[in-house]
N, C-alpha and C. Protein backbone atom coordinates (compact mmCIF):
# COMPACT_ATOMS: atom_id res chain seq x y z
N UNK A 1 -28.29 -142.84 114.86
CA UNK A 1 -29.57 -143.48 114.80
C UNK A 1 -30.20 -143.33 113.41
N UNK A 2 -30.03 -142.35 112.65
CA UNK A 2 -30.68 -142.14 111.48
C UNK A 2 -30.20 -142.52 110.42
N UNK A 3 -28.49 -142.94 110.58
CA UNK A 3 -28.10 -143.77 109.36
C UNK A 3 -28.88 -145.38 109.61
N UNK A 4 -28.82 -146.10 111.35
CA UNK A 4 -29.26 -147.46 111.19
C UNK A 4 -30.79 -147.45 110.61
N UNK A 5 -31.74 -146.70 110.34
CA UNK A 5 -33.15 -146.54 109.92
C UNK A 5 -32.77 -146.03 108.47
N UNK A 6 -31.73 -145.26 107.94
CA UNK A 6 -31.53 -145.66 106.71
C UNK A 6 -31.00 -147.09 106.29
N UNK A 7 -29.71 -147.68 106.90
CA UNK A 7 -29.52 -149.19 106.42
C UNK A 7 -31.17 -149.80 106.58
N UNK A 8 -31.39 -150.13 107.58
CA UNK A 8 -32.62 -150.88 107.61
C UNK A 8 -33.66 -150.87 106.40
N UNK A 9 -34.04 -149.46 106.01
CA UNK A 9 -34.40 -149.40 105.08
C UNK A 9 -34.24 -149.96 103.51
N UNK A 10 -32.87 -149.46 103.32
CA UNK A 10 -32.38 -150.20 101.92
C UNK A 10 -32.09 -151.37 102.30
N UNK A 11 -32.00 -152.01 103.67
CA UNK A 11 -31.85 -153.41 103.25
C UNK A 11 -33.37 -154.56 103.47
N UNK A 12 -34.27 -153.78 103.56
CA UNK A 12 -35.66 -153.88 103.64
C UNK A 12 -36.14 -154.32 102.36
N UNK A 13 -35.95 -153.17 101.43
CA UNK A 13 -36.31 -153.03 100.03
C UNK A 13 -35.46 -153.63 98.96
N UNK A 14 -34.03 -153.96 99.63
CA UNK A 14 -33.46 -154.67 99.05
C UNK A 14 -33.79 -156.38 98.84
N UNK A 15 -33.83 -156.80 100.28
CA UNK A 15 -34.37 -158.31 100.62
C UNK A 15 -35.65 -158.26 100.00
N UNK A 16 -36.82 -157.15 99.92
CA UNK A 16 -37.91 -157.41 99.14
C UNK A 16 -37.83 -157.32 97.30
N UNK A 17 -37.00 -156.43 97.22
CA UNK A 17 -36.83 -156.88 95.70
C UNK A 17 -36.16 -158.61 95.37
N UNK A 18 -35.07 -158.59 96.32
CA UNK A 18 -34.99 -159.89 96.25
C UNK A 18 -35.82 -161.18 95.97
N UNK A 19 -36.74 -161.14 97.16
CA UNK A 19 -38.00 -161.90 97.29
C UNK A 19 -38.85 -162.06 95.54
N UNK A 20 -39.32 -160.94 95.46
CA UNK A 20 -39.89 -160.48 94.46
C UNK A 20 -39.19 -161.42 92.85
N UNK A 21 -38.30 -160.42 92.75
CA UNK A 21 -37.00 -161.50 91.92
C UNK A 21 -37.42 -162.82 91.90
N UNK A 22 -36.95 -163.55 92.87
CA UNK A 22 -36.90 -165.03 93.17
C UNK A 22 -38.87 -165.61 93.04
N UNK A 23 -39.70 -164.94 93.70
CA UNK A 23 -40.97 -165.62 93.21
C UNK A 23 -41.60 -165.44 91.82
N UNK A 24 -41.10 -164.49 91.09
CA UNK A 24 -41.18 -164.38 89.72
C UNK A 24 -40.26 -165.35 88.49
N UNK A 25 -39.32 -165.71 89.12
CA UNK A 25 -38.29 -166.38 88.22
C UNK A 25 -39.16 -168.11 88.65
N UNK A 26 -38.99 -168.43 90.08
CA UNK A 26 -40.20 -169.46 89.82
C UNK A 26 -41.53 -170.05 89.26
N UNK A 27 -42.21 -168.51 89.43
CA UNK A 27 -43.44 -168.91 88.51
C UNK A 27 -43.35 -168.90 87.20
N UNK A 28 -42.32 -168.17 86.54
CA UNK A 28 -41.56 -168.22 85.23
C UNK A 28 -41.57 -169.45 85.07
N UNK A 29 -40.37 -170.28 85.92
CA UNK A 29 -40.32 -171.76 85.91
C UNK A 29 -40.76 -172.67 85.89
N UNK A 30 -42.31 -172.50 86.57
CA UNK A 30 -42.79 -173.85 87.03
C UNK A 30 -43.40 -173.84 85.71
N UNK A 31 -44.04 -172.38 85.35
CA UNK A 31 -45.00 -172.24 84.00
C UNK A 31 -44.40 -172.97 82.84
N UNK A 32 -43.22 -172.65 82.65
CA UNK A 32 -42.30 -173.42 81.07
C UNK A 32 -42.58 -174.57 81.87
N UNK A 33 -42.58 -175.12 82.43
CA UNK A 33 -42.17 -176.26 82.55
C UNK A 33 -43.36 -177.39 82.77
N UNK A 34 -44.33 -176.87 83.43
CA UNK A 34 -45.68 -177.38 83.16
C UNK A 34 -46.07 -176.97 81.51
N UNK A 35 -45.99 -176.24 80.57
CA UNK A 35 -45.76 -175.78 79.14
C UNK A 35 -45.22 -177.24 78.77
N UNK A 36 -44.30 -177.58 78.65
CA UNK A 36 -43.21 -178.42 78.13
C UNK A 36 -43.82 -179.71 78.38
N UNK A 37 -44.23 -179.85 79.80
CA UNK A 37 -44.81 -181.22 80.09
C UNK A 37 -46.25 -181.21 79.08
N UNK A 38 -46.96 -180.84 79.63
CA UNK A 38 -48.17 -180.25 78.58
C UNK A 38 -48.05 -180.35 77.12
N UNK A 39 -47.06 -180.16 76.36
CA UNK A 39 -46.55 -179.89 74.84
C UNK A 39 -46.14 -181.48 75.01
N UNK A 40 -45.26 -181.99 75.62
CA UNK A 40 -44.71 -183.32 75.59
C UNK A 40 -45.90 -184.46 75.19
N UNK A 41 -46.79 -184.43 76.18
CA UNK A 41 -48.22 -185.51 76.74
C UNK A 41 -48.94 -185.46 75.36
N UNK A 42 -48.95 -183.97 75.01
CA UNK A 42 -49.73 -184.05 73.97
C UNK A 42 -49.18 -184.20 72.34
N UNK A 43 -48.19 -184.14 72.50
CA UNK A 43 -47.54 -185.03 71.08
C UNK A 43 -47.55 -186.30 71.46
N UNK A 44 -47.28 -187.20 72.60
CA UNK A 44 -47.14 -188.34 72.99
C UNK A 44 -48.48 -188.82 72.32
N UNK A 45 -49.29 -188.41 73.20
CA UNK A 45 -50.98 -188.88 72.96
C UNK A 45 -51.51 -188.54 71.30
N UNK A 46 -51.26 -187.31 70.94
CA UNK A 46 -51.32 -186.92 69.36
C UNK A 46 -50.89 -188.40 68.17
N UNK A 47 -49.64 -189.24 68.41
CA UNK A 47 -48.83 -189.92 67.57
C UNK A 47 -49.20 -190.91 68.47
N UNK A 48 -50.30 -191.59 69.49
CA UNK A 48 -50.65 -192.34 70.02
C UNK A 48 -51.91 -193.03 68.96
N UNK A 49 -53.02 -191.44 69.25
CA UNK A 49 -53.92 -191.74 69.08
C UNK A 49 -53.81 -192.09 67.05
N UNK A 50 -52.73 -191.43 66.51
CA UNK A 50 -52.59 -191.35 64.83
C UNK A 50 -52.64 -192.73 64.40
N UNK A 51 -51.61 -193.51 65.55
CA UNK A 51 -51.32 -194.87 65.10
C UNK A 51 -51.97 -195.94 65.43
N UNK A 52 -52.81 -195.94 66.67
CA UNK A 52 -54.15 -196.74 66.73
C UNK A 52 -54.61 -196.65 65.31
N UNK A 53 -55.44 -195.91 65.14
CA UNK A 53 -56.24 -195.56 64.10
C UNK A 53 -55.79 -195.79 62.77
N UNK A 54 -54.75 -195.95 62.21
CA UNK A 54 -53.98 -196.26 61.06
C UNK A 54 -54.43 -198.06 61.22
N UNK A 55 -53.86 -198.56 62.72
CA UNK A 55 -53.77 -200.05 63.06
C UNK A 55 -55.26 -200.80 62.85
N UNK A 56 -56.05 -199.72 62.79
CA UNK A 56 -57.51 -200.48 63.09
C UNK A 56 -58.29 -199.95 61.73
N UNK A 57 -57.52 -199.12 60.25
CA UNK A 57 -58.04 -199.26 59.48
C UNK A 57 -57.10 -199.99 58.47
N UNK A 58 -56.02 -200.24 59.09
CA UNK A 58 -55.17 -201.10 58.21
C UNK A 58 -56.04 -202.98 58.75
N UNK A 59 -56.11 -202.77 59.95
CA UNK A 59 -56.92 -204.59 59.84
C UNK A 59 -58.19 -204.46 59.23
N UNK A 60 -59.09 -203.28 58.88
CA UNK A 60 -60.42 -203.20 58.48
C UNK A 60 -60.00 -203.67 56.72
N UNK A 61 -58.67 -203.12 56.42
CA UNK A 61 -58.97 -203.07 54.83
C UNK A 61 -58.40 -204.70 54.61
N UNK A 62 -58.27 -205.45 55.35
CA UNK A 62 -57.80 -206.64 54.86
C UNK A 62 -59.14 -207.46 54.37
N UNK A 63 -58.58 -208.13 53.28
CA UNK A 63 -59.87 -208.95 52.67
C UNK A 63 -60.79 -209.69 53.23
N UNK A 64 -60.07 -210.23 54.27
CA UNK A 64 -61.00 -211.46 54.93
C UNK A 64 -61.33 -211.17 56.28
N UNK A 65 -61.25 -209.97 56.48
CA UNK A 65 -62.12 -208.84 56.98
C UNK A 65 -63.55 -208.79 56.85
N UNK A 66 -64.40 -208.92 57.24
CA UNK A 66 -65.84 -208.85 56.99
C UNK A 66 -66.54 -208.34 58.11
N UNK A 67 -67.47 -207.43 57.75
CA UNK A 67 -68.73 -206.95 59.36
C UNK A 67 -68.12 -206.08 59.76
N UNK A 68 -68.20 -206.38 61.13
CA UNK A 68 -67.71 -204.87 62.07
C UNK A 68 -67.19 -205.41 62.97
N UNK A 69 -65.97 -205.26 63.60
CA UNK A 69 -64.77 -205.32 64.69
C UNK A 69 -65.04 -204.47 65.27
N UNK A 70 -64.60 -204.40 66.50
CA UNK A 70 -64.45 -203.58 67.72
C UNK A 70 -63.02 -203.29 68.06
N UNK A 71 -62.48 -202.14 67.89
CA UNK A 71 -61.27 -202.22 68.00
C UNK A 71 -61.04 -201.01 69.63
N UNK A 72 -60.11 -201.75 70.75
CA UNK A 72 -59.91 -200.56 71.90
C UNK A 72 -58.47 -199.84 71.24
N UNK A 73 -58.96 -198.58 71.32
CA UNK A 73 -57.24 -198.15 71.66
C UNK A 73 -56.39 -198.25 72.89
N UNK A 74 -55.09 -198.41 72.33
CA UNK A 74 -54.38 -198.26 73.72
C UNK A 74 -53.76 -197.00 73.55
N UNK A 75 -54.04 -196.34 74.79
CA UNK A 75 -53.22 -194.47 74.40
C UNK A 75 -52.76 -194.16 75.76
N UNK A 76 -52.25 -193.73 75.88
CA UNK A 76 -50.94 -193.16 77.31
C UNK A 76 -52.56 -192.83 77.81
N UNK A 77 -52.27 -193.06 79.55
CA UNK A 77 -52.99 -192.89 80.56
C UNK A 77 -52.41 -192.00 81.64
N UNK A 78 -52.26 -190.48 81.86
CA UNK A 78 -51.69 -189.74 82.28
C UNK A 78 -52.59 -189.01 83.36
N UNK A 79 -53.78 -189.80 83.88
CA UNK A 79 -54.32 -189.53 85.05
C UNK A 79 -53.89 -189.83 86.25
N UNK A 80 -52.41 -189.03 86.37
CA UNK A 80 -51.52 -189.42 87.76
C UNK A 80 -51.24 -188.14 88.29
N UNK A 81 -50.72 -187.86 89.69
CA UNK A 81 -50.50 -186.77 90.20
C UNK A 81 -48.76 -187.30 90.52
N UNK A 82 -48.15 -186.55 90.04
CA UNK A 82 -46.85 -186.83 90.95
C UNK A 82 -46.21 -185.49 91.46
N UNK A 83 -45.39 -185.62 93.16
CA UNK A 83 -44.99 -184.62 93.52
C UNK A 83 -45.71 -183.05 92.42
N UNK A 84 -47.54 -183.08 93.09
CA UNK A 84 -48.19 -182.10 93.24
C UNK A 84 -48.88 -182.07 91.73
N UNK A 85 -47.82 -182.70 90.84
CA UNK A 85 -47.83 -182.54 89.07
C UNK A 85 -49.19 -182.86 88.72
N UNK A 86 -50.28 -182.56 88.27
CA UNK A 86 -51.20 -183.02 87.76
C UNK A 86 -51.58 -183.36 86.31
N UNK A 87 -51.74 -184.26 85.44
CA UNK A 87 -51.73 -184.12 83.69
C UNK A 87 -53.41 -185.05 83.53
N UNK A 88 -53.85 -184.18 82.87
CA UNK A 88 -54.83 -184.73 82.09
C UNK A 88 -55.00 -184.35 80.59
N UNK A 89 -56.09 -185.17 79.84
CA UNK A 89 -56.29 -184.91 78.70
C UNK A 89 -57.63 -184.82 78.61
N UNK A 90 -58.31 -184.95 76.91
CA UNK A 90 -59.44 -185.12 76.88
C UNK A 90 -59.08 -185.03 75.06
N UNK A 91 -59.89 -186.26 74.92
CA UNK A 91 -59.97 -186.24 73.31
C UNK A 91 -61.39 -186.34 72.92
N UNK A 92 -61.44 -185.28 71.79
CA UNK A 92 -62.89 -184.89 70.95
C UNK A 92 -62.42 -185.68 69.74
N UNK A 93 -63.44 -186.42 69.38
CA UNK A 93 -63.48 -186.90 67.57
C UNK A 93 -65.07 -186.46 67.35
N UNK A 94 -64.20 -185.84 65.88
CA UNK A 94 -65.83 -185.19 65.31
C UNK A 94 -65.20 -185.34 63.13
N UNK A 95 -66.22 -186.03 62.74
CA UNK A 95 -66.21 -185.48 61.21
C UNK A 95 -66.05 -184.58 60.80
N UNK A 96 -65.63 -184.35 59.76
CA UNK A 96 -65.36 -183.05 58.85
C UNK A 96 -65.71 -183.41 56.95
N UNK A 97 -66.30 -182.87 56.88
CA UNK A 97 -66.25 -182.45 55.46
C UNK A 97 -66.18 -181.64 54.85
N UNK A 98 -65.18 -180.99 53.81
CA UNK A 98 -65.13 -180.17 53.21
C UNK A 98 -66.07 -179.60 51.84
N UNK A 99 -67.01 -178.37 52.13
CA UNK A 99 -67.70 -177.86 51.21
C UNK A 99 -67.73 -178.62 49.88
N UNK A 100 -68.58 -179.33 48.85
CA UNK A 100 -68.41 -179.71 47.70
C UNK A 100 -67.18 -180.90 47.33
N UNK A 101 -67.07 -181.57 48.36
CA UNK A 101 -66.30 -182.33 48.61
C UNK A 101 -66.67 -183.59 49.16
N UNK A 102 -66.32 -184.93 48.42
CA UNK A 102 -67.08 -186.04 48.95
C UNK A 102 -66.45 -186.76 50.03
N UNK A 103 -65.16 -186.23 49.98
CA UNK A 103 -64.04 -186.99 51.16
C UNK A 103 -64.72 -186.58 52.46
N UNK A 104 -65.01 -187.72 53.39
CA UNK A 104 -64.98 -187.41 54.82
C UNK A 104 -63.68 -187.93 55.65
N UNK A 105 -63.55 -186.80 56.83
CA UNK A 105 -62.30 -186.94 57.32
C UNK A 105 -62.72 -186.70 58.74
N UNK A 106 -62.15 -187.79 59.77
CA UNK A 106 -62.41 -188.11 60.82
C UNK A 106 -61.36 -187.26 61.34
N UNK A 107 -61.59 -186.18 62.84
CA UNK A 107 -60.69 -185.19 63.19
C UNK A 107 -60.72 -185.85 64.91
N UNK A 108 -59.26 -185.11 65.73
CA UNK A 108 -59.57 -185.51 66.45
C UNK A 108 -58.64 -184.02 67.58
N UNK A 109 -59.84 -183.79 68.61
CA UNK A 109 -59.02 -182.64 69.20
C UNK A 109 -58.21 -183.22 70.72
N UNK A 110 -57.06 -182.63 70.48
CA UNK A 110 -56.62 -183.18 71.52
C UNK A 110 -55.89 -182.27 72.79
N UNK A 111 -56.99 -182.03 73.81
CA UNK A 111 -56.58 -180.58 74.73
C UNK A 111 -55.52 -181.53 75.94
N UNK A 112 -54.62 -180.65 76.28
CA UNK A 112 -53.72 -181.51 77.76
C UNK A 112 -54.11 -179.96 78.70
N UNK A 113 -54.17 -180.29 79.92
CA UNK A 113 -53.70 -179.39 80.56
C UNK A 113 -52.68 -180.24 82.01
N UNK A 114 -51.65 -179.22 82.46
CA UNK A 114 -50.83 -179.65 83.51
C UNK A 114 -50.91 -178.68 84.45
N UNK A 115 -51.00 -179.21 85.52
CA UNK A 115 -51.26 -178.73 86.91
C UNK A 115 -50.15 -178.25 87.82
N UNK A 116 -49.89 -177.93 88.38
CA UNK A 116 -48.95 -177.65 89.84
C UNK A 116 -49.80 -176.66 90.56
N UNK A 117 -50.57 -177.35 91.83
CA UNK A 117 -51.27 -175.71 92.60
C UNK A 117 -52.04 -175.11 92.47
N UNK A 118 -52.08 -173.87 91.76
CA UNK A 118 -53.02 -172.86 91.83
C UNK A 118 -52.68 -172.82 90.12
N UNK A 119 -51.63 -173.09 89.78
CA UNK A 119 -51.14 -172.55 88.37
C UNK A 119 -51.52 -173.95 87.09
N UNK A 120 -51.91 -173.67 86.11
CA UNK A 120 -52.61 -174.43 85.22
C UNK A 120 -51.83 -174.52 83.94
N UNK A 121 -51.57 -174.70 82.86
CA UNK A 121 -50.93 -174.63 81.62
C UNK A 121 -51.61 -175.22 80.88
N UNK A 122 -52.56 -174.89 79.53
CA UNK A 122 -53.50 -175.87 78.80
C UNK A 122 -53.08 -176.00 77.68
N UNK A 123 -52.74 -176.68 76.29
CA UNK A 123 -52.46 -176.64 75.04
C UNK A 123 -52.96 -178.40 74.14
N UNK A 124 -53.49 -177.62 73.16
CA UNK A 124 -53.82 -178.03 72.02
C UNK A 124 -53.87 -178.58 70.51
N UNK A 125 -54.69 -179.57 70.23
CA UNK A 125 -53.79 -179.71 69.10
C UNK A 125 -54.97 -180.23 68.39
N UNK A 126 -55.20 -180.23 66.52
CA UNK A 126 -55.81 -180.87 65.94
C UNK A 126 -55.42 -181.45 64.90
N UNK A 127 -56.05 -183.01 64.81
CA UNK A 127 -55.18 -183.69 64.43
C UNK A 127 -55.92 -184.57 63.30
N UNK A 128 -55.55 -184.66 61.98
CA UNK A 128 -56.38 -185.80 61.09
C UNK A 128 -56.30 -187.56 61.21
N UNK A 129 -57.33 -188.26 61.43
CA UNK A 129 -57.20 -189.65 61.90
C UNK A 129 -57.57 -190.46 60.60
N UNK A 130 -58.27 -190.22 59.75
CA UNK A 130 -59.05 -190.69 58.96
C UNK A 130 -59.76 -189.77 57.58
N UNK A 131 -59.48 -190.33 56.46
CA UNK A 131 -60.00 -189.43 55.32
C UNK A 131 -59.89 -190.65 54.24
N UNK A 132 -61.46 -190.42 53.85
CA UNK A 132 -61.82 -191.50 52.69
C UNK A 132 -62.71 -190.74 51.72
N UNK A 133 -63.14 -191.16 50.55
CA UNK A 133 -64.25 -190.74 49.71
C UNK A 133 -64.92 -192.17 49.76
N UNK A 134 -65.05 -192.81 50.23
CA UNK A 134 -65.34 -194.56 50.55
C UNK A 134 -65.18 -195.23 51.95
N UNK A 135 -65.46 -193.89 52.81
CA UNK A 135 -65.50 -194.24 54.11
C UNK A 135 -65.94 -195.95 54.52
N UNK A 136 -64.95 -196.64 55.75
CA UNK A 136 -65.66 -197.04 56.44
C UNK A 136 -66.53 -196.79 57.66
N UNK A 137 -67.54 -196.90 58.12
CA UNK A 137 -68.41 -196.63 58.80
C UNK A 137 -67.31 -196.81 60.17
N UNK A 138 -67.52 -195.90 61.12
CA UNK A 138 -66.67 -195.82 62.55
C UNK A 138 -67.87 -195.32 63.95
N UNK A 139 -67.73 -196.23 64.07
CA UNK A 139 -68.65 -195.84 65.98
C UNK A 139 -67.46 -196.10 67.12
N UNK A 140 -68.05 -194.92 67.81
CA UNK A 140 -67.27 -194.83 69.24
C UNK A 140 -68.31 -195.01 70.00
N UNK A 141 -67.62 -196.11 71.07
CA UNK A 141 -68.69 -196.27 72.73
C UNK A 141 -67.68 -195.60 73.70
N UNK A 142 -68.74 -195.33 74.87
CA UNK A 142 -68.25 -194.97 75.74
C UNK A 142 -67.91 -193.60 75.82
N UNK A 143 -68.77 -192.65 74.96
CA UNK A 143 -68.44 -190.95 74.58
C UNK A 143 -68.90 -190.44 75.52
N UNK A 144 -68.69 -189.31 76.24
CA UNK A 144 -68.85 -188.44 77.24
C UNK A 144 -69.85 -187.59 76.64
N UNK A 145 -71.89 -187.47 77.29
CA UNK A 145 -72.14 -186.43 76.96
C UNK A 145 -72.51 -185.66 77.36
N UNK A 146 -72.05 -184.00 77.38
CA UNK A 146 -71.78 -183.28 77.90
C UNK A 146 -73.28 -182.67 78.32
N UNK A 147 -74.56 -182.43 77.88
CA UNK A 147 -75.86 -182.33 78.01
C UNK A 147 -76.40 -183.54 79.01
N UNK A 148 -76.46 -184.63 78.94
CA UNK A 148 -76.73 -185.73 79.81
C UNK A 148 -75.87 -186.22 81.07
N UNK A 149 -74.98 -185.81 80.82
CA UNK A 149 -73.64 -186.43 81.77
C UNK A 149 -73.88 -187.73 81.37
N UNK A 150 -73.70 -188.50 80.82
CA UNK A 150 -74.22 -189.96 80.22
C UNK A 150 -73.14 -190.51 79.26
N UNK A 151 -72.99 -191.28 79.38
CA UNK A 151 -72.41 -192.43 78.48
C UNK A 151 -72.62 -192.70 77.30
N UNK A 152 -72.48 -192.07 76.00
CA UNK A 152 -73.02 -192.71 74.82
C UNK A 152 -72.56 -193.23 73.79
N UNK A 153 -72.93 -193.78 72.92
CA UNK A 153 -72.88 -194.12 71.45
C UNK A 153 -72.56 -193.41 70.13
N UNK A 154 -71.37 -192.88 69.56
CA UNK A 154 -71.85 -192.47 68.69
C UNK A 154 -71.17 -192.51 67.39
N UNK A 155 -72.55 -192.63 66.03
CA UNK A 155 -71.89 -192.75 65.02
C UNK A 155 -71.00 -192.03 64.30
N UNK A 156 -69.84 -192.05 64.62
CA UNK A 156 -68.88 -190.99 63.83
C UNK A 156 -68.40 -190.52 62.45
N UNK A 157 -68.30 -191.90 61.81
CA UNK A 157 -68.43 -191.33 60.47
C UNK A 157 -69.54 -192.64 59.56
N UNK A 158 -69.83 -191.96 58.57
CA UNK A 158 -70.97 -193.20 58.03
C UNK A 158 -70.90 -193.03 56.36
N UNK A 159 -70.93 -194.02 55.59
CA UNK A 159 -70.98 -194.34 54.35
C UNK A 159 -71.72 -193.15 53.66
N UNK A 160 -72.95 -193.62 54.18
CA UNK A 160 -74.23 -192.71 53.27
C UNK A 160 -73.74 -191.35 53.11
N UNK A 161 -72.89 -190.39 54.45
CA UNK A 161 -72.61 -188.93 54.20
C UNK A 161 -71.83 -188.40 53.15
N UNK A 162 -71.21 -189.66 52.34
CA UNK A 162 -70.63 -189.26 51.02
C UNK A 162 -71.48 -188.41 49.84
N UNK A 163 -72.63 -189.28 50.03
CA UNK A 163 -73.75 -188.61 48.83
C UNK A 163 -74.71 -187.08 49.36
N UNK A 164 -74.34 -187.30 50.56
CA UNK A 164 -75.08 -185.87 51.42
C UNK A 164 -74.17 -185.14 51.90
N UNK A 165 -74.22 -184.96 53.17
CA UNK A 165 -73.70 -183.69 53.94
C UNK A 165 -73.15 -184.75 55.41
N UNK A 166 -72.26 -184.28 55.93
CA UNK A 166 -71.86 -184.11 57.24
C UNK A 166 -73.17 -183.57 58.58
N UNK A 167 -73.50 -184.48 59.52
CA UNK A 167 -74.71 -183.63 59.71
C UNK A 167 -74.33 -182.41 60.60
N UNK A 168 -74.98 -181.51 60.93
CA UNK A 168 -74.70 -180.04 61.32
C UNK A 168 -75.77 -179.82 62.58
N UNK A 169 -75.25 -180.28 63.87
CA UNK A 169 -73.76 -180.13 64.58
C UNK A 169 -73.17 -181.60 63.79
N UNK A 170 -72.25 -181.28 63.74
CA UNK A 170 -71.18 -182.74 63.72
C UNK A 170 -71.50 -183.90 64.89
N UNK A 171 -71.65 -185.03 64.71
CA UNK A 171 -71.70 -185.93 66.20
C UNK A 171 -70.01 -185.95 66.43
N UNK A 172 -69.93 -185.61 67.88
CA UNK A 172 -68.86 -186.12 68.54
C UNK A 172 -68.67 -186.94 69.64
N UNK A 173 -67.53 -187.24 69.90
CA UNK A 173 -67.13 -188.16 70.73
C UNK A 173 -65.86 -187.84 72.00
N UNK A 174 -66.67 -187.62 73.24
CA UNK A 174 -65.29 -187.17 74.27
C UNK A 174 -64.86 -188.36 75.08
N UNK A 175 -63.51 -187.99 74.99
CA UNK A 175 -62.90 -189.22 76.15
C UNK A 175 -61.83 -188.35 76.75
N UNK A 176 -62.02 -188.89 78.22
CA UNK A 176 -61.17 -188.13 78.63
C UNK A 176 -60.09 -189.48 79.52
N UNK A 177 -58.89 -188.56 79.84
CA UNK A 177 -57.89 -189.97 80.34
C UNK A 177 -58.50 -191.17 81.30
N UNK A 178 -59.36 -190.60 81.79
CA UNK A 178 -60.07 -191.72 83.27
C UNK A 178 -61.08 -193.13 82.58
N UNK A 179 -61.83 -192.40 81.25
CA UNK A 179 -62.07 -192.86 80.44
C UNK A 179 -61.01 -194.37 79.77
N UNK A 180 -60.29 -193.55 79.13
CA UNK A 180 -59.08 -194.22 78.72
C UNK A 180 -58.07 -195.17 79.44
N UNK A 181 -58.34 -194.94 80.52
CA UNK A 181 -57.58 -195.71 81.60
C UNK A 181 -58.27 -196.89 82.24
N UNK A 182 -59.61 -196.62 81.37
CA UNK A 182 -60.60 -198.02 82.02
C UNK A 182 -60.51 -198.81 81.10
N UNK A 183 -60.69 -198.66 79.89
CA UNK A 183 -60.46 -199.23 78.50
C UNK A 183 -61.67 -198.78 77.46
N UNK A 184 -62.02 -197.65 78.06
CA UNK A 184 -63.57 -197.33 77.65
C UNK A 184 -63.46 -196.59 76.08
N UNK A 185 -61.99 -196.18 75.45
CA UNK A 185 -61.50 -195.94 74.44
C UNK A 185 -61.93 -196.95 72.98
N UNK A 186 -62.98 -197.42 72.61
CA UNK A 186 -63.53 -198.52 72.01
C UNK A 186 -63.92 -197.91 70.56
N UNK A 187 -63.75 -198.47 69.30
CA UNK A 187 -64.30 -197.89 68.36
C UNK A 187 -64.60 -199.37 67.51
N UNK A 188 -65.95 -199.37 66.99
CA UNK A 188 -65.74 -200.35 65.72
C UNK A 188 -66.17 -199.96 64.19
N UNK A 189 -65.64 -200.69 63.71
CA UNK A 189 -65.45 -200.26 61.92
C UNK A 189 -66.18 -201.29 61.61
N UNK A 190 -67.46 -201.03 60.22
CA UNK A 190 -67.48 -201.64 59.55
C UNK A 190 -67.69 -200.94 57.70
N UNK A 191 -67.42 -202.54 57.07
CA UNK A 191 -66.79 -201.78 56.02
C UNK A 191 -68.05 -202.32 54.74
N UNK A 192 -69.23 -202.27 55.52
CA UNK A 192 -70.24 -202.27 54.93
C UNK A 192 -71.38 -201.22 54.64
N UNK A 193 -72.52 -200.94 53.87
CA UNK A 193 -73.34 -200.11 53.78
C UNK A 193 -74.11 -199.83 54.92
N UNK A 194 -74.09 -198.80 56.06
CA UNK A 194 -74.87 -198.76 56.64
C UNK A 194 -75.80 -197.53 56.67
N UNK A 195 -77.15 -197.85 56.76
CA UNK A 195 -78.28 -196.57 57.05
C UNK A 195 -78.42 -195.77 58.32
């Protein structure tokens, strides 16, 4: 009797190390792998959002170009769930200027996170869209604001801040995929003096 309460035992602690083993090597797994998806979405969307923005200051600089266009981006729409998978994004554009420096440079942050469950994976990236000493003027509609919960307007980068300052906070601009998936991703350029 006292050897079967020893087997029982080691094979108790055995099947539980087992267990143990095996739910650790999964959450190992699911983690890289929501990681990877996550890292993927957001280079996707990163070299999404680079080349809009190239496209809509390459039609701004053409000559017979005049005023202000409205240009939408089109950028991967990754507000889907599949088998449990969840992916979202959220893109920040905010100005930058560098100290004693007349160049303004339009930035843009770009957070993913991926889902499965209880378990989350978030990663990041910042990314340059725009850099002039002869800015064209850039407004985004449809910005998320985070104080109002509201919908707004805002001027992102502007002519005049060449001779001044960047204003301090920076205006920004959030969109997040649901956003983006409506077409609410909207920016227009113009390549005139504005106050």
């Amino acid at each position: 009797m006292g050897m079967d309460i020893l087997a029982f035992i080691i094979m108790t602690v055995a099947l539980l190390a087992l267990v143990i083993a095996f739910t650790w090597y999964m959450d190992y797994y699911t983690s890289m792998n929501l990681l990877n998806t996550a890292n993927y979405v957001r280079s996707l969307v990163s070299s999404a959002l680079k080349h809009e923005f190239e496209t809509a200051i390459s039609i701004a600089s053409f000559n017979n170009v005049v005023g202000t266009f409205s240009f939408t981006l089109m950028l991967p729409t990754s507000s889907f769930s599949t088998q449990g998978l969840a992916i979202n994004y959220n893109i920040t554009l905010y100005p930058y200027q560098e100290r004693g420096s007349n160049v303004i440079e339009l930035m843009a942050n770009i957070t993913v996170m991926a889902s499965i469950g209880p378990i989350t994976r978030t990663t990041s990236t910042t990314i340059l869209l725009y850099s002039s000493a002869q800015p064209y003027n850039i407004t985004a509609y449809y910005c998320y604001n985070s104080t109002t919960h509201q919908m707004t307007t805002v001027n992102l980068v502007n002519s005049m801040w060449v001779g001044s300052r960047v204003p301090n906070p920076p205006p920004t601009c959030i969109w997040n995929n649901t956003n983006i998936q409506l077409g609410y991703a909207v920016i227009s350029i113009n390549k005139g003096y504005q106050g």
